[in-house]
Each structure stands twice: as C-alpha cells, then as structure tokens.
Protein backbone atom coordinates (compact mmCIF):
# COMPACT_ATOMS: atom_id res chain seq x y z
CA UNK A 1 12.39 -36.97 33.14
CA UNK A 2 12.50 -34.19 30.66
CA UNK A 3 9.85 -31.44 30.51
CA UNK A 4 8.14 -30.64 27.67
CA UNK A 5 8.07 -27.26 26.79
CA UNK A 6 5.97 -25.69 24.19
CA UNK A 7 6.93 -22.67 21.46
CA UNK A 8 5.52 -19.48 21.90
CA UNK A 9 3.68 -18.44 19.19
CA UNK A 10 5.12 -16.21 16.67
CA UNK A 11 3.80 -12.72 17.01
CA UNK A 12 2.24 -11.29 14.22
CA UNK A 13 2.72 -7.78 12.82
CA UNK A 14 -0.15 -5.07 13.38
CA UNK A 15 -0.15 -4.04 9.65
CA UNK A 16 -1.70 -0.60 9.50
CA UNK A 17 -2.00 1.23 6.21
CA UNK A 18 -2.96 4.55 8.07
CA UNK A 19 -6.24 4.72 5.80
CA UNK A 20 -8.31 3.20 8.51
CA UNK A 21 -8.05 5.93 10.87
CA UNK A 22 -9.52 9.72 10.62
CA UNK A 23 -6.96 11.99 8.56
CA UNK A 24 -7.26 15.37 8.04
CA UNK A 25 -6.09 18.07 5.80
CA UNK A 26 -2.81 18.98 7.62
CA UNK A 27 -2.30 14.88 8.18
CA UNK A 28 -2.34 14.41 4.50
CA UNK A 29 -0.42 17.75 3.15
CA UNK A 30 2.62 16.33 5.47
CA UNK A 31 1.95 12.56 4.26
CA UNK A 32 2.53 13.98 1.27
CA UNK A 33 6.06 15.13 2.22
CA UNK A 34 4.18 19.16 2.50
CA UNK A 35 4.94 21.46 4.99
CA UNK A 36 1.22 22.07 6.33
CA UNK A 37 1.12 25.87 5.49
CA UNK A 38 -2.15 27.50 4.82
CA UNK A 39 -2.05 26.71 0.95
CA UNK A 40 -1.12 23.05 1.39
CA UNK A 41 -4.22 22.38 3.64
CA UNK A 42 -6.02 24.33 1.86
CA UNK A 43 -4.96 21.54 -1.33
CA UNK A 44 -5.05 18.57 0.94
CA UNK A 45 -8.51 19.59 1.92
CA UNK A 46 -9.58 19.89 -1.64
CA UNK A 47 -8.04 16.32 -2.63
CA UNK A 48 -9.81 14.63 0.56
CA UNK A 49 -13.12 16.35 -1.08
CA UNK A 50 -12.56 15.12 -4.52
CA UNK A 51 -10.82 11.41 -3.84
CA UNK A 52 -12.28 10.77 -0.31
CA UNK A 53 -10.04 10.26 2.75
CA UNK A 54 -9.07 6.80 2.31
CA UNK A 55 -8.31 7.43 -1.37
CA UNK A 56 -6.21 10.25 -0.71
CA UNK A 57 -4.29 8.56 1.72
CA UNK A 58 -3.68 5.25 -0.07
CA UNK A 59 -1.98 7.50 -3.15
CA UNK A 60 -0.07 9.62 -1.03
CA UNK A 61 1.55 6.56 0.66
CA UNK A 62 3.36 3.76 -0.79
C-alpha cells in the first residue's frame, strides 16, 4: 500500500510597506538615506506635518 501524502502549503510572503506602522521624524530622515542630525529631523518632522506619515513614507520608499 502506498501512503498518501499531502503538499504543504506554499507560504506566503508578509508584504509590509513600512507605512502601516508608527514612523517618526528620525525613522523617515534615515528612510530617506539622511543621517538623523538635528536639521534632518527637524525636515522630516516638517514633511510628516505637511504630507502625513503614511504619505511621507510611501515617497521616501520605493
């Protein structure tokens, strides 16, 4: 007799944007490829203002 044995199911990926999740200023200056100095938090903060989180986020990241 020969056993039947069933296929795992494929796993599927845990797509995350990042946008989902809090981010704050120094999260986006370095998303951004910044170094998170004063000044570039500072501008992150600003652009999080303006755009809102998950808008600044989404253009910062491909």
């Amino acid at each position: 007799m020969s056993e039947h044995t069933e296929e795992p199911e494929p796993r599927r990926p845990n797509l995350r944007t990042g946008s989902e999740t809090p981010i704050d200023p120094e999260d986006l200056a370095m998303a951004e490829g910044r170094d998170p100095t004063p000044e570039n938090i500072e501008r992150a903060r600003r652009r999080i203002e303006r755009l809102g989180a998950r808008e600044a986020v989404d253009r910062a990241t491909p």
